[in-house]
Protein backbone atom coordinates (compact mmCIF):
# COMPACT_ATOMS: atom_id res chain seq x y z
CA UNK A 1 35.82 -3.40 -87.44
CA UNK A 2 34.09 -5.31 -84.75
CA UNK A 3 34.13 -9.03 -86.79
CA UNK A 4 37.82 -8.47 -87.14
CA UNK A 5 38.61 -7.47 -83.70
CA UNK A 6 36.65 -10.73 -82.64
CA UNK A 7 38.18 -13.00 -84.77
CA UNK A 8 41.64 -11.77 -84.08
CA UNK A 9 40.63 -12.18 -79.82
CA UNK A 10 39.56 -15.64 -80.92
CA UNK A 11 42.53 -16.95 -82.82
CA UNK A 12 45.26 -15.54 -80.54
CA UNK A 13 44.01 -15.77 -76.81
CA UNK A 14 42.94 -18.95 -76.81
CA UNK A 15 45.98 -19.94 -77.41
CA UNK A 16 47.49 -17.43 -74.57
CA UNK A 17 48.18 -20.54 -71.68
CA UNK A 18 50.36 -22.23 -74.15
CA UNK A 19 52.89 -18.91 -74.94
CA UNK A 20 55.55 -20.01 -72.81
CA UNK A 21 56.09 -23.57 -73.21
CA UNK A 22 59.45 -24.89 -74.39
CA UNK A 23 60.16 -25.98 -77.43
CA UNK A 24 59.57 -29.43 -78.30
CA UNK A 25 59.97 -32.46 -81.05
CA UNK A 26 60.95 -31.12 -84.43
CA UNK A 27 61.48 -27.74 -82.64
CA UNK A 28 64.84 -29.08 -81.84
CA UNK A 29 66.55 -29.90 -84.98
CA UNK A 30 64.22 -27.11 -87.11
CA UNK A 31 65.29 -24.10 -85.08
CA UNK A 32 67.49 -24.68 -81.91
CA UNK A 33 70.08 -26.90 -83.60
CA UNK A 34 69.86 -25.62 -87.09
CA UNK A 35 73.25 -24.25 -88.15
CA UNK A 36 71.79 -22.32 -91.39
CA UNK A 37 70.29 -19.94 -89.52
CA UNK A 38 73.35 -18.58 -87.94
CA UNK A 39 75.73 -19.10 -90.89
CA UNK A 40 76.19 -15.05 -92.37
CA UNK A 41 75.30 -15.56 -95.96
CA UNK A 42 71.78 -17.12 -94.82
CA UNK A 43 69.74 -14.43 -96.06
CA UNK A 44 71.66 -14.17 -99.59
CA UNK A 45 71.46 -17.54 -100.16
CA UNK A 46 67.70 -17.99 -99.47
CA UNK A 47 66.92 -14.40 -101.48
CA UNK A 48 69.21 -16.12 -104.61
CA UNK A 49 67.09 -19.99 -104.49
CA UNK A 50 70.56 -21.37 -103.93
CA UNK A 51 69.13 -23.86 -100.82
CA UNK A 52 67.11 -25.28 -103.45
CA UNK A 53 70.08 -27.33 -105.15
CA UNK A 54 72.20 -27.50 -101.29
CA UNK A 55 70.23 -30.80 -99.68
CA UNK A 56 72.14 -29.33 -96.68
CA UNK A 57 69.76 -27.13 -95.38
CA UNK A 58 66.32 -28.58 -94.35
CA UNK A 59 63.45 -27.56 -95.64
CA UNK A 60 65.79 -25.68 -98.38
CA UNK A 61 62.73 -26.25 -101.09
CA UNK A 62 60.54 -23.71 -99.20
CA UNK A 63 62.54 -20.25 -98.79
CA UNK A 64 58.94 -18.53 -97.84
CA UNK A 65 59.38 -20.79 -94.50
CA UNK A 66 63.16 -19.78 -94.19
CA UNK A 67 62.80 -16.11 -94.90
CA UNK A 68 59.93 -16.16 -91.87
CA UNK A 69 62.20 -17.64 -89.63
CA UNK A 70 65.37 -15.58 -90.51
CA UNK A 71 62.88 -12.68 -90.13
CA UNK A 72 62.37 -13.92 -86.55
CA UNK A 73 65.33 -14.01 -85.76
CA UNK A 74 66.59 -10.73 -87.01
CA UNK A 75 64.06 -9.07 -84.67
CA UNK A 76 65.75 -10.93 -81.68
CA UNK A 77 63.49 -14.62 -81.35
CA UNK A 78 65.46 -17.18 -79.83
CA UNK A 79 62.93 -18.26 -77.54
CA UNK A 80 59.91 -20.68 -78.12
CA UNK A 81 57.32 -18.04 -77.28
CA UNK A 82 59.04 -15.15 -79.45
CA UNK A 83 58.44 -17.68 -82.82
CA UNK A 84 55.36 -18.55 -81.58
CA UNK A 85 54.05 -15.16 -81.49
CA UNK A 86 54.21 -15.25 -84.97
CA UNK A 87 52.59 -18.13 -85.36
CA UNK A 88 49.81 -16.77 -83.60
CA UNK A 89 49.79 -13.58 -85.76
CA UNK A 90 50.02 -15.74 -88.86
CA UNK A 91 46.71 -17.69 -87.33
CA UNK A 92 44.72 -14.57 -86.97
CA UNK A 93 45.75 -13.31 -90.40
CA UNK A 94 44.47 -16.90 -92.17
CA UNK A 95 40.65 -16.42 -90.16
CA UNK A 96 40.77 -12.85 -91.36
CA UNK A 97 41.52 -13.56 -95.18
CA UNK A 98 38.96 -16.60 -95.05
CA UNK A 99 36.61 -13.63 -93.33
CA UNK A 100 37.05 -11.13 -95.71
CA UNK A 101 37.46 -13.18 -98.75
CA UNK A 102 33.87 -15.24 -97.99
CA UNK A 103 32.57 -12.14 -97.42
CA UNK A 104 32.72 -10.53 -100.81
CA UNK A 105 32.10 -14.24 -102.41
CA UNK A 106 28.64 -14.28 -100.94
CA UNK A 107 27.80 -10.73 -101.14
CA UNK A 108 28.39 -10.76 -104.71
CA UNK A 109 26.28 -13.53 -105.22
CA UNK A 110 23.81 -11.66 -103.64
CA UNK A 111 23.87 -13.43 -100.19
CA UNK A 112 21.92 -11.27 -97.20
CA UNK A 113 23.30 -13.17 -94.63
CA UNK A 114 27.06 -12.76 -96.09
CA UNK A 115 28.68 -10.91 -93.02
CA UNK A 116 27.22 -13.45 -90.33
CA UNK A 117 27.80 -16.47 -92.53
CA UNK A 118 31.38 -15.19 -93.22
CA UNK A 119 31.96 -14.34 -89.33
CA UNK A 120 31.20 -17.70 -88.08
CA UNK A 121 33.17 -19.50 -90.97
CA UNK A 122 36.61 -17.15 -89.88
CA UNK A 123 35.35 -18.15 -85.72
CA UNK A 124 35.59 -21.81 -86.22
CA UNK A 125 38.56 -22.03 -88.10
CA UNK A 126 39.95 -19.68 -85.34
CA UNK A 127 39.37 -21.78 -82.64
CA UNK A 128 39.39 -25.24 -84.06
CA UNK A 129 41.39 -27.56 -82.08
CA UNK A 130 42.66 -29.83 -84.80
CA UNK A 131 44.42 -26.05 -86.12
CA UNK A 132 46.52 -26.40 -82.93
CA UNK A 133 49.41 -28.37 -83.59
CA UNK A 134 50.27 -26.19 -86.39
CA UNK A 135 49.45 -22.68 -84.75
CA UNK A 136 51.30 -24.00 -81.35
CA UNK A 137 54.57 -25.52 -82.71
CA UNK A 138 57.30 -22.72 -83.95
CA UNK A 139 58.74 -25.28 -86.58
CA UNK A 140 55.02 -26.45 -87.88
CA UNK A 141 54.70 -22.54 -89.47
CA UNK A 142 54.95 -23.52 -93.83
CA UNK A 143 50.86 -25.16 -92.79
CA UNK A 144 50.00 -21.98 -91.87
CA UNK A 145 51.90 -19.48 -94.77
CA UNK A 146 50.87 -21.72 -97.21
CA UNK A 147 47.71 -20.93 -96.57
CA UNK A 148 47.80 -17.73 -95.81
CA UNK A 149 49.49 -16.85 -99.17
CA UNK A 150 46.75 -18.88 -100.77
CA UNK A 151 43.48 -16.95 -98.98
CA UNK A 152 45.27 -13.75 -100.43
CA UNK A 153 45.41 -15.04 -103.76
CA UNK A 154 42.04 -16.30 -103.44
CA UNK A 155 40.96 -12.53 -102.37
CA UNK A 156 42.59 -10.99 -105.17
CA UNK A 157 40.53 -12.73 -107.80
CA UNK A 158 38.26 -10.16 -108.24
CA UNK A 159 39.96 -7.62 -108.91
CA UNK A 160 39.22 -6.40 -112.23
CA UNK A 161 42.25 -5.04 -114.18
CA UNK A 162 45.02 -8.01 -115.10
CA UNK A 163 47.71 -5.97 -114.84
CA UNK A 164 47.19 -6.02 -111.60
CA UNK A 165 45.53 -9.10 -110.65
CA UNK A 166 47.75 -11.50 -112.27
CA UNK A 167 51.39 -10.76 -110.64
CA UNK A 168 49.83 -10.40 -107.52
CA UNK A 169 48.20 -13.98 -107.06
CA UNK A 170 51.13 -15.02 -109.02
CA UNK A 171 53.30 -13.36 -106.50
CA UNK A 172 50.73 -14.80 -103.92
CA UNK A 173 51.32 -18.60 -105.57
CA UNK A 174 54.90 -18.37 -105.76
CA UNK A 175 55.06 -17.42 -102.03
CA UNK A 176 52.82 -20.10 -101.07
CA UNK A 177 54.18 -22.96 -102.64
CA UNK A 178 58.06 -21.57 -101.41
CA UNK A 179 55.54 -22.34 -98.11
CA UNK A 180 55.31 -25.84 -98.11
CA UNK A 181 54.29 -27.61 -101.87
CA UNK A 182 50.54 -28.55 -100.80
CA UNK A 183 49.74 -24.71 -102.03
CA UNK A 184 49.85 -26.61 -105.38
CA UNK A 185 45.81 -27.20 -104.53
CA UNK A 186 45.13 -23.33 -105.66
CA UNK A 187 44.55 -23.20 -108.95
CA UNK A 188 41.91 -25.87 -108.22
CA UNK A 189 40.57 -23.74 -105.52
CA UNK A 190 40.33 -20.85 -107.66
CA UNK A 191 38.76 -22.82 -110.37
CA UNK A 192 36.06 -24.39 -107.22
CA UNK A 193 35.10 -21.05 -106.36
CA UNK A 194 34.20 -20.38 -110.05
CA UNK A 195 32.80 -23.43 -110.28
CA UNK A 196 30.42 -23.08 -107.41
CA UNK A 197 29.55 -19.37 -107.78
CA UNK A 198 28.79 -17.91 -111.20
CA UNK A 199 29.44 -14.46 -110.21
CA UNK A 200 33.14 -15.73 -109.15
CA UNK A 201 33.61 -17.36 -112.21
CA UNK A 202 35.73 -15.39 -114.89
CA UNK A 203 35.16 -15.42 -119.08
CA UNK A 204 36.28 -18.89 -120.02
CA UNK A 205 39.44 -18.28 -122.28
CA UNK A 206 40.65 -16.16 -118.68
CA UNK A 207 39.21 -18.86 -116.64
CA UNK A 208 41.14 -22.28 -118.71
CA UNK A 209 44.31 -19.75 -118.78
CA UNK A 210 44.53 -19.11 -115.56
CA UNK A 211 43.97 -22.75 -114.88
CA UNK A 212 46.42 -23.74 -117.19
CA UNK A 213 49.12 -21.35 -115.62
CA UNK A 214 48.66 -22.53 -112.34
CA UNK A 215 49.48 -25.70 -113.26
CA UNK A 216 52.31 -25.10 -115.01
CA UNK A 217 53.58 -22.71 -112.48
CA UNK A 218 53.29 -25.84 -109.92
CA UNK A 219 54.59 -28.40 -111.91
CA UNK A 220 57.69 -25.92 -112.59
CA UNK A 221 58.36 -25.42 -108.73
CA UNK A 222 58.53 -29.23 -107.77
CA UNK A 223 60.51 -29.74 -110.89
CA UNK A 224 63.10 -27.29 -109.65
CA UNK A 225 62.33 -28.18 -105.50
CA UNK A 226 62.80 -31.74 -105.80
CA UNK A 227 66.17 -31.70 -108.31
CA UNK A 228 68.27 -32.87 -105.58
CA UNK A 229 66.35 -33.94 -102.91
CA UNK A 230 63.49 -37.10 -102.93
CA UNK A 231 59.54 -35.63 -103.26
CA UNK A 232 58.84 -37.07 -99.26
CA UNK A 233 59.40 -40.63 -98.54
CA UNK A 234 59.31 -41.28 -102.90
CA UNK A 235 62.72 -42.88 -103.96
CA UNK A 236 63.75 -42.57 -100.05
CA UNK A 237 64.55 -45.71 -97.56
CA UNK A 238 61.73 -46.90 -96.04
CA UNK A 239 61.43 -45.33 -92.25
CA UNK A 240 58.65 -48.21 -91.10
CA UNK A 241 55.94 -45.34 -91.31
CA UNK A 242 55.64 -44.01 -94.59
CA UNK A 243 52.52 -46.15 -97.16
CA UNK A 244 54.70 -48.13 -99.61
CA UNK A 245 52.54 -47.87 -103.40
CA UNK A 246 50.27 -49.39 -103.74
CA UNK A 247 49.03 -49.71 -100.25
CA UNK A 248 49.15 -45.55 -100.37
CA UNK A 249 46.30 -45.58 -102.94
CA UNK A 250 44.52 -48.31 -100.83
CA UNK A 251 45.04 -46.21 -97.97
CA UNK A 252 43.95 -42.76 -98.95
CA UNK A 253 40.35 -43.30 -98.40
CA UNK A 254 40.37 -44.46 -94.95
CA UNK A 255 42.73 -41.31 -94.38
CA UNK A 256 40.10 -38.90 -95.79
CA UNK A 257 37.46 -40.48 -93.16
CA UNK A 258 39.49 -40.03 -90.27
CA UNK A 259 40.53 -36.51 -91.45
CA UNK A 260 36.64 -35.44 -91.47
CA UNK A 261 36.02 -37.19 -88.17
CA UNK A 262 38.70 -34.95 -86.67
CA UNK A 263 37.13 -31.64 -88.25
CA UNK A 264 33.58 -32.71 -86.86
CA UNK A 265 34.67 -34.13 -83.45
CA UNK A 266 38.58 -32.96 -82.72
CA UNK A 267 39.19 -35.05 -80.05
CA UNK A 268 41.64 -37.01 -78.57
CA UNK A 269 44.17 -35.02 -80.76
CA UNK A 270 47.57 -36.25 -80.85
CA UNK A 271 51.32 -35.66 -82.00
CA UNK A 272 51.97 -39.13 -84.04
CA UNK A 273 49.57 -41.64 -85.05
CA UNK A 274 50.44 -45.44 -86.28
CA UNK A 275 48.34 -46.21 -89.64
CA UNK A 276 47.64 -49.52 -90.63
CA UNK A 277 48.24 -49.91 -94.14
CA UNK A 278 45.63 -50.98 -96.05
CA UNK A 279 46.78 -53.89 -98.41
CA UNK A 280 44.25 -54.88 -101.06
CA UNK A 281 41.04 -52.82 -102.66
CA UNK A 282 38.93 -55.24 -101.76
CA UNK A 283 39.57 -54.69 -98.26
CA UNK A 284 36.29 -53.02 -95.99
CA UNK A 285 38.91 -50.79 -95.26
CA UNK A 286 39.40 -49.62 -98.91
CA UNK A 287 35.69 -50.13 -99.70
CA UNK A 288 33.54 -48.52 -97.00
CA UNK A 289 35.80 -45.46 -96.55
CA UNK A 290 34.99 -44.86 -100.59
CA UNK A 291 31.94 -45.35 -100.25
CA UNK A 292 31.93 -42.99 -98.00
CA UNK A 293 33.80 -40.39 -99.71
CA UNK A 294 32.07 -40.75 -102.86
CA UNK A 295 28.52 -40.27 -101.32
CA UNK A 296 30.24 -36.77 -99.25
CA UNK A 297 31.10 -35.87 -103.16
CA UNK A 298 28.10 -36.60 -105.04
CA UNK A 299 26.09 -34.34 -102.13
CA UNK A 300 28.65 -31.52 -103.30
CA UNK A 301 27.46 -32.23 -106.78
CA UNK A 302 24.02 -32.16 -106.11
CA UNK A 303 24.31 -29.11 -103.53
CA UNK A 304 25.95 -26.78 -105.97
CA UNK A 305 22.50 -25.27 -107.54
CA UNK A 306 20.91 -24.44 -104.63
CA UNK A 307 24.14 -24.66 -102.08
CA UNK A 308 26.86 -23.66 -103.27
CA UNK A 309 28.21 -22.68 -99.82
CA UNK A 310 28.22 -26.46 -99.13
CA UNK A 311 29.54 -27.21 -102.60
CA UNK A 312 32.23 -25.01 -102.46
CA UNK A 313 33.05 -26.04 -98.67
CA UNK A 314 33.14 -30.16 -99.27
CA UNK A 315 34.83 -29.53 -102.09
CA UNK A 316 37.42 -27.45 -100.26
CA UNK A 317 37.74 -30.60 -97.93
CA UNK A 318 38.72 -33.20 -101.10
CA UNK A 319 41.23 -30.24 -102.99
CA UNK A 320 43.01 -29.61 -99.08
CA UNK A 321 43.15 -33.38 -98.78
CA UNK A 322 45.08 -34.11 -101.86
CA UNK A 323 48.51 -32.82 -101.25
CA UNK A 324 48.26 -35.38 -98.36
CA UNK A 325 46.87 -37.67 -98.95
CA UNK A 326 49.81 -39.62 -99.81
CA UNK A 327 49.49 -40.33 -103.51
CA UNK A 328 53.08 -38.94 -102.97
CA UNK A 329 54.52 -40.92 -100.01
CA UNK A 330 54.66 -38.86 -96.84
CA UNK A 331 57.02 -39.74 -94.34
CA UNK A 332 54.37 -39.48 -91.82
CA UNK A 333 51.46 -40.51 -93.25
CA UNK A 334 48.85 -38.50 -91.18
CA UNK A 335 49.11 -35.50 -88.81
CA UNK A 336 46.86 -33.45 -87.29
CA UNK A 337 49.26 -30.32 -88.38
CA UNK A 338 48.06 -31.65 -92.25
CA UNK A 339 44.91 -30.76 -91.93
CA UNK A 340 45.09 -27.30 -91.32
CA UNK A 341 43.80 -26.25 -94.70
CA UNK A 342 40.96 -28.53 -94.30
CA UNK A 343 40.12 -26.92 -91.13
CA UNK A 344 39.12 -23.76 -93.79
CA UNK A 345 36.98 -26.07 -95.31
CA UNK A 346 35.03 -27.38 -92.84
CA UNK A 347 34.32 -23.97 -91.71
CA UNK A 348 33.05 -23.11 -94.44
CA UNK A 349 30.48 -25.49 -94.33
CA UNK A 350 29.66 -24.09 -90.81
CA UNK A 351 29.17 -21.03 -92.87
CA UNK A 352 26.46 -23.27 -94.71
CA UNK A 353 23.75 -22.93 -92.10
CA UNK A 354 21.24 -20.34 -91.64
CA UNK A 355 23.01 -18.18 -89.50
CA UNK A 356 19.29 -16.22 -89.20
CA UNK A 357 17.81 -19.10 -87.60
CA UNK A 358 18.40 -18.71 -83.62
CA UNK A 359 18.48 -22.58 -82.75
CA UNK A 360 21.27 -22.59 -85.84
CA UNK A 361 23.63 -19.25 -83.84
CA UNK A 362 23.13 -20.82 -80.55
CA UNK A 363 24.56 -24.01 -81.95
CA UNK A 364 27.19 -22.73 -83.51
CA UNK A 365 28.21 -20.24 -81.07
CA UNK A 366 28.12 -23.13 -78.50
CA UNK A 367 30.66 -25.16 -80.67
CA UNK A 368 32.94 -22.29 -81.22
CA UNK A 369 32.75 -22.65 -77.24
CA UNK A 370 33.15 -26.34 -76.85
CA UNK A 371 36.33 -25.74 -79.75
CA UNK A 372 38.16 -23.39 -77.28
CA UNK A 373 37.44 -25.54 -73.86
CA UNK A 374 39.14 -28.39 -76.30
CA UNK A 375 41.85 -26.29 -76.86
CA UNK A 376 42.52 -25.82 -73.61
CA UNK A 377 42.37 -29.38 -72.54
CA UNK A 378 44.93 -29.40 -75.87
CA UNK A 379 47.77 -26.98 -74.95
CA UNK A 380 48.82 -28.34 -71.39
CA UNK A 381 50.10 -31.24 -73.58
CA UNK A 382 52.68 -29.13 -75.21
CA UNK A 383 54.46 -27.87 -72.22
CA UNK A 384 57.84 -29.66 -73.46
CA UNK A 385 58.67 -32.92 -74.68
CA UNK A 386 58.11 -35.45 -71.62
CA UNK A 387 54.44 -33.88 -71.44
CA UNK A 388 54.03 -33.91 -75.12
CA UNK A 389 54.83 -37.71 -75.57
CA UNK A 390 53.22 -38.83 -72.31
CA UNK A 391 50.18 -37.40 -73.75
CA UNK A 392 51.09 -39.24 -77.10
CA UNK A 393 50.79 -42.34 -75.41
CA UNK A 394 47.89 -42.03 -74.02
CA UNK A 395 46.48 -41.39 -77.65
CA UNK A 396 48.66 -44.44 -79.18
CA UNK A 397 50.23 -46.79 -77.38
CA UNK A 398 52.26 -47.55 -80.66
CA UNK A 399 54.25 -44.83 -80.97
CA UNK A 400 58.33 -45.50 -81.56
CA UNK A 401 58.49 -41.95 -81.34
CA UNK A 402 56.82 -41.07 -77.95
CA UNK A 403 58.43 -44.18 -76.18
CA UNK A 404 62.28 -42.60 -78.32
CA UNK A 405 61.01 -38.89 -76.57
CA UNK A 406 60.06 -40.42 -73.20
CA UNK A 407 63.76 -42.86 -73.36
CA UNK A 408 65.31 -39.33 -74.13
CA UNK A 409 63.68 -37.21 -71.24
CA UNK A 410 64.98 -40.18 -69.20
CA UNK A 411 67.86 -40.35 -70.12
CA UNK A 412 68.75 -35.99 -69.65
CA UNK A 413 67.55 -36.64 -65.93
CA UNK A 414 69.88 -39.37 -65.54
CA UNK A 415 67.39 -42.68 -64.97
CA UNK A 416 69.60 -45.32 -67.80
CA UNK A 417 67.25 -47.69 -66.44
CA UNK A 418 64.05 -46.23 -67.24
CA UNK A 419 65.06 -44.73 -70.71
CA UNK A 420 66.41 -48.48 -71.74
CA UNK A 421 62.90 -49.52 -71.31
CA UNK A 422 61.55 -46.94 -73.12
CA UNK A 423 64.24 -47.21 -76.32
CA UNK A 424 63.86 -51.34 -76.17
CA UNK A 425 60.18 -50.86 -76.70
CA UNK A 426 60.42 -48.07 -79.60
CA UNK A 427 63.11 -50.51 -81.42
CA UNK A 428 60.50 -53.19 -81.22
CA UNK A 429 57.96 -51.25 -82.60
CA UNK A 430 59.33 -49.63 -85.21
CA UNK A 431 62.53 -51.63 -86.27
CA UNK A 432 63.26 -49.10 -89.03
CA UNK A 433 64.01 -46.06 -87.12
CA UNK A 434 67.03 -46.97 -85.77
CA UNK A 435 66.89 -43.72 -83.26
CA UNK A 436 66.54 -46.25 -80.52
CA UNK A 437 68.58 -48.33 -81.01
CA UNK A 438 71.14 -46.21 -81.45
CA UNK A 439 70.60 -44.71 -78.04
CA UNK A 440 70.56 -47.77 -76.91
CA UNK A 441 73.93 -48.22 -77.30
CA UNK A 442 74.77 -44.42 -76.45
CA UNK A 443 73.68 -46.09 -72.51
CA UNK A 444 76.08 -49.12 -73.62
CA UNK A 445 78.78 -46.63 -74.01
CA UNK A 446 78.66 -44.75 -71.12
CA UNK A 447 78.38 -47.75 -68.88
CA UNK A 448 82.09 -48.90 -70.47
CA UNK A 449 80.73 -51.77 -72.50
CA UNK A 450 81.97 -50.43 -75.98
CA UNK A 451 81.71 -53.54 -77.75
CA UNK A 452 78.06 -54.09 -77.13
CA UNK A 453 77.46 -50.01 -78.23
CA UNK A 454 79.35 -51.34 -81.45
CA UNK A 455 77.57 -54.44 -81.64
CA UNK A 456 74.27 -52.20 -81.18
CA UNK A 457 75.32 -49.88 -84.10
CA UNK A 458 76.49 -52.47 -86.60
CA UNK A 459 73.20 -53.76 -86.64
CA UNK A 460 71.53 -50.11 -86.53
CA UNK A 461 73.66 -49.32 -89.91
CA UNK A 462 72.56 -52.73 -91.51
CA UNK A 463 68.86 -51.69 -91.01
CA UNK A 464 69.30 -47.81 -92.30
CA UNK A 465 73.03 -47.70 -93.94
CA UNK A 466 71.22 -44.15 -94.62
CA UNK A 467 71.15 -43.20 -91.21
CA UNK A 468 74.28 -40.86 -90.94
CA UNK A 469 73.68 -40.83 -86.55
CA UNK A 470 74.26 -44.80 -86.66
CA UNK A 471 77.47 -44.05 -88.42
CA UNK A 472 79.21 -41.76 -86.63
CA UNK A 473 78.37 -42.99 -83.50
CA UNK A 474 79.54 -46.59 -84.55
CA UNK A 475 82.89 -44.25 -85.69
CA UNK A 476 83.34 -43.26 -82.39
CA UNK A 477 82.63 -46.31 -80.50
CA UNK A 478 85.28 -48.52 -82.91
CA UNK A 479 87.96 -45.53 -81.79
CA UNK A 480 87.40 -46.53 -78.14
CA UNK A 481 87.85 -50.21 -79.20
CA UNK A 482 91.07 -49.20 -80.80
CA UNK A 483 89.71 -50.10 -83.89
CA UNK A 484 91.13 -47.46 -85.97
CA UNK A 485 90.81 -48.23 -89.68
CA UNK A 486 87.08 -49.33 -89.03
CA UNK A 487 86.44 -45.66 -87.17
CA UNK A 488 87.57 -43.91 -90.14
CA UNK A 489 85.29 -45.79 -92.80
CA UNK A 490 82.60 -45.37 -90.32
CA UNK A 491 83.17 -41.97 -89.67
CA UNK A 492 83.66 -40.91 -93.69
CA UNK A 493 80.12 -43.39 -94.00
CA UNK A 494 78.71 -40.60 -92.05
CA UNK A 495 79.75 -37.41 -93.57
CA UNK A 496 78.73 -39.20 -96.74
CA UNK A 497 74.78 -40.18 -95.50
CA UNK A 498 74.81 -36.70 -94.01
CA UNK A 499 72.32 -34.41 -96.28
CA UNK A 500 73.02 -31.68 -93.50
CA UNK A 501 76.84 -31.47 -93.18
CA UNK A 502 76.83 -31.82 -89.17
CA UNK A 503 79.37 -34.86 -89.49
């Protein structure tokens, strides 16, 4: 009982300063503004898949995330601190599973040190800073059920009797992918842990079956997730951010790199980060970061025999990595959030060292430590959305979206001047999201100068014609030019970009 109560103490009060902050970002449009989650048929329509085939409601592809939310809000959340606490609980619940699962992987491989190497895996994956973006925003949540759902599935393999094994981690799979769609890495997990320890590893016909399901059952749920709505940024306008093929594949390794540099050293941590696309494979910064990665593999390879902890935890890191790696265009190409199931993976590999050996517990107790002094330093940025993007531009000074948040802040306390600066500078740096811009001429408008607004939002809708905000506000300033017929094609331009109904 004691490793549990410890882990749970470590994965919630760290986290106990930043309870009460607003919400913040993506919080906004996710939760506060969300009309679904108000509208009286939400439950039925979540419980029936129908948000699958409605492009209206966001995130309508991953009911596990809607039903938690719903669930929330049934039991009286509307504050940022109610959905948190279940963000928190959902945190603890992920380093317990990865506790209890590594625990009966190494004791049935006949591990004596199972229990400690199991406790300190589940303690730095509790207090890992780079977990904190997901575990502190409400509307960051499917990271953190996806995994979940998968460590139970993972702790249910073995259990002896099919009848009951097989609907549950089914069950398990279904719920995780209805998450967010990078669960799709667990049949490959499952088949790691095999791989890496014999006594995990079921009779082959079972074993390719299994496999084979899994895959299925994946390929099955994007098939039916991504009928009516684009897989990320693939097929979608280009937002200035997202790695246009093939520079994604040129990309990926450099992403990888920077991904384990976060897990070993998680600091500065930040809320968006500007990649540089890398153009050609022959590029240093293709080739070194492959290099790179390829070495980290082949050490897996040659670990397994007499490592397998260290097998199974690098290649944990490359399977988590995958789903976002953005073979699949993401719209935001990297995010400390994404690596939450990589954070399992590098603990893990803490779990690696001789936990017997005192210089090796004093060292890893200290950087549990140094993790939750981090974490602290970490959660003062979240205290609402001025803070938040300050913070972000300390990090990176080339973020449209801090200097958009910062012109926003500046704007709701009533400085036009100072939020102009701010939106001039994200529309120069990002041209493509046209959220500045269209603010922009929002301060036009309410200084009388309509034509300039319009002006302002003709050229925001010839950027992003998909941009349904650009529309409707270029709608509303052509009424107040008298401009009639114009107001109503602008105005039926943006019920039809829309996805989301709110014009």
């Amino acid at each position: 009982m004691r490793p549990f109560l410890l882990l749970l103490a470590f994965a919630t009060l760290p986290y106990a300063p930043g309870l009460f902050h607003e919400f913040v970002y993506d919080d906004h449009g996710a939760l506060v503004e969300n009309r679904f989650w108000t509208e009286p048929d939400a439950w039925r329509r979540v419980l029936t898949f129908q948000t699958f085939r409605d492009p209206r409601v966001l995130d309508g592809q991953r009911p596990t995330l809607l039903l938690s939310v719903l669930l929330d809000r049934a039991l009286g959340a509307r504050a940022a601190w109610q959905f948190r606490i279940t963000n928190l609980a959902l945190h603890a619940v992920c380093a317990l599973l990865l506790y209890r699962w590594l625990v009966g992987v190494l004791r049935r491989a006949g591990d004596p040190a199972a229990r400690a190497r199991a406790f300190f895996a589940g303690l730095v994956f509790a207090a890992h800073p780079l977990a904190s973006e997901a575990v502190q925003v409400p509307s960051y949540r499917e990271d953190l059920l996806a995994l979940g759902w998968m460590l139970a599935a993972l702790a249910l393999a073995p259990v002896r009797r099919a009848a009951v094994r097989a609907p549950l981690q089914v069950l398990c799979a279904l719920l995780a992918l209805g998450a967010k769609e990078s669960a799709v890495a667990l049949p490959v997990l499952l088949a790691l842990a095999g791989w890496c320890f014999p006594s995990e590893r079921p009779a082959p016909r079972r074993q390719w079956t299994e496999l084979a399901i899994g895959i299925a059952l994946a390929a099955a749920w994007f098939a039916f997730a991504f009928a009516v709505r684009p897989a990320q940024a693939l097929g979608a306008q280009w937002n200035g951010l997202a790695l246009r093929p093939p520079e994604n594949l040129w990309t990926a390794p450099s992403l990888f790199v920077r991904y384990l540099k976060l897990l070993v050293a998680p600091w500065p941590l930040c809320a968006d980060r500007v990649i540089e696309a890398v153009s050609t494979p022959t590029s240093f910064a293709f080739l070194l970061p492959l290099a790179l990665a390829v070495a980290l593999a082949a050490l897996g390879l040659l670990a397994r025999p007499r490592a397998p902890l260290v097998a199974l935890g690098i290649g944990w890191l490359f399977i988590a990595f995958a789903p976002v790696s953005n073979l699949i265009p993401l719209f935001n190409p990297f995010a400390d959030r994404y690596a939450y199931a990589m954070v399992a993976g590098f603990a893990v590999l803490a779990a690696a060292l001789p936990p017997a050996d005192r210089v090796v517990r004093r060292g890893l107790i200290a950087l549990v430590i140094a993790y939750v002094l981090l974490l602290q330093l970490r959660l003062p940025d979240w205290r609402n959305d001025e803070h938040l993007w300050s913070a972000t531009l300390r990090v990176e000074p080339r973020s449209a979206r801090a200097h958009t948040g910062l012109g926003l802040a500046a704007l709701a306390r009533g400085d036009a001047a100072a939020a102009a600066g701010f939106f001039a500078r994200a529309d120069a740096l990002n041209p493509r999201d046209v959220s500045a811009l269209v603010n922009l001429a929002i301060i036009d408008g309410r200084r009388g100068d309509h034509a300039a607004a319009a002006t302002r939002l003709e050229e925001a809708v010839r950027r992003r014609p998909d941009k349904p905000e650009a529309w409707a506000n270029l709608a509303v300033a052509y009424e107040l030019l008298g401009r009639r017929e114009e107001a109503l094609v602008a105005a039926d331009r943006a019920k039809q970009a829309d996805p989301l109904g709110r014009y």
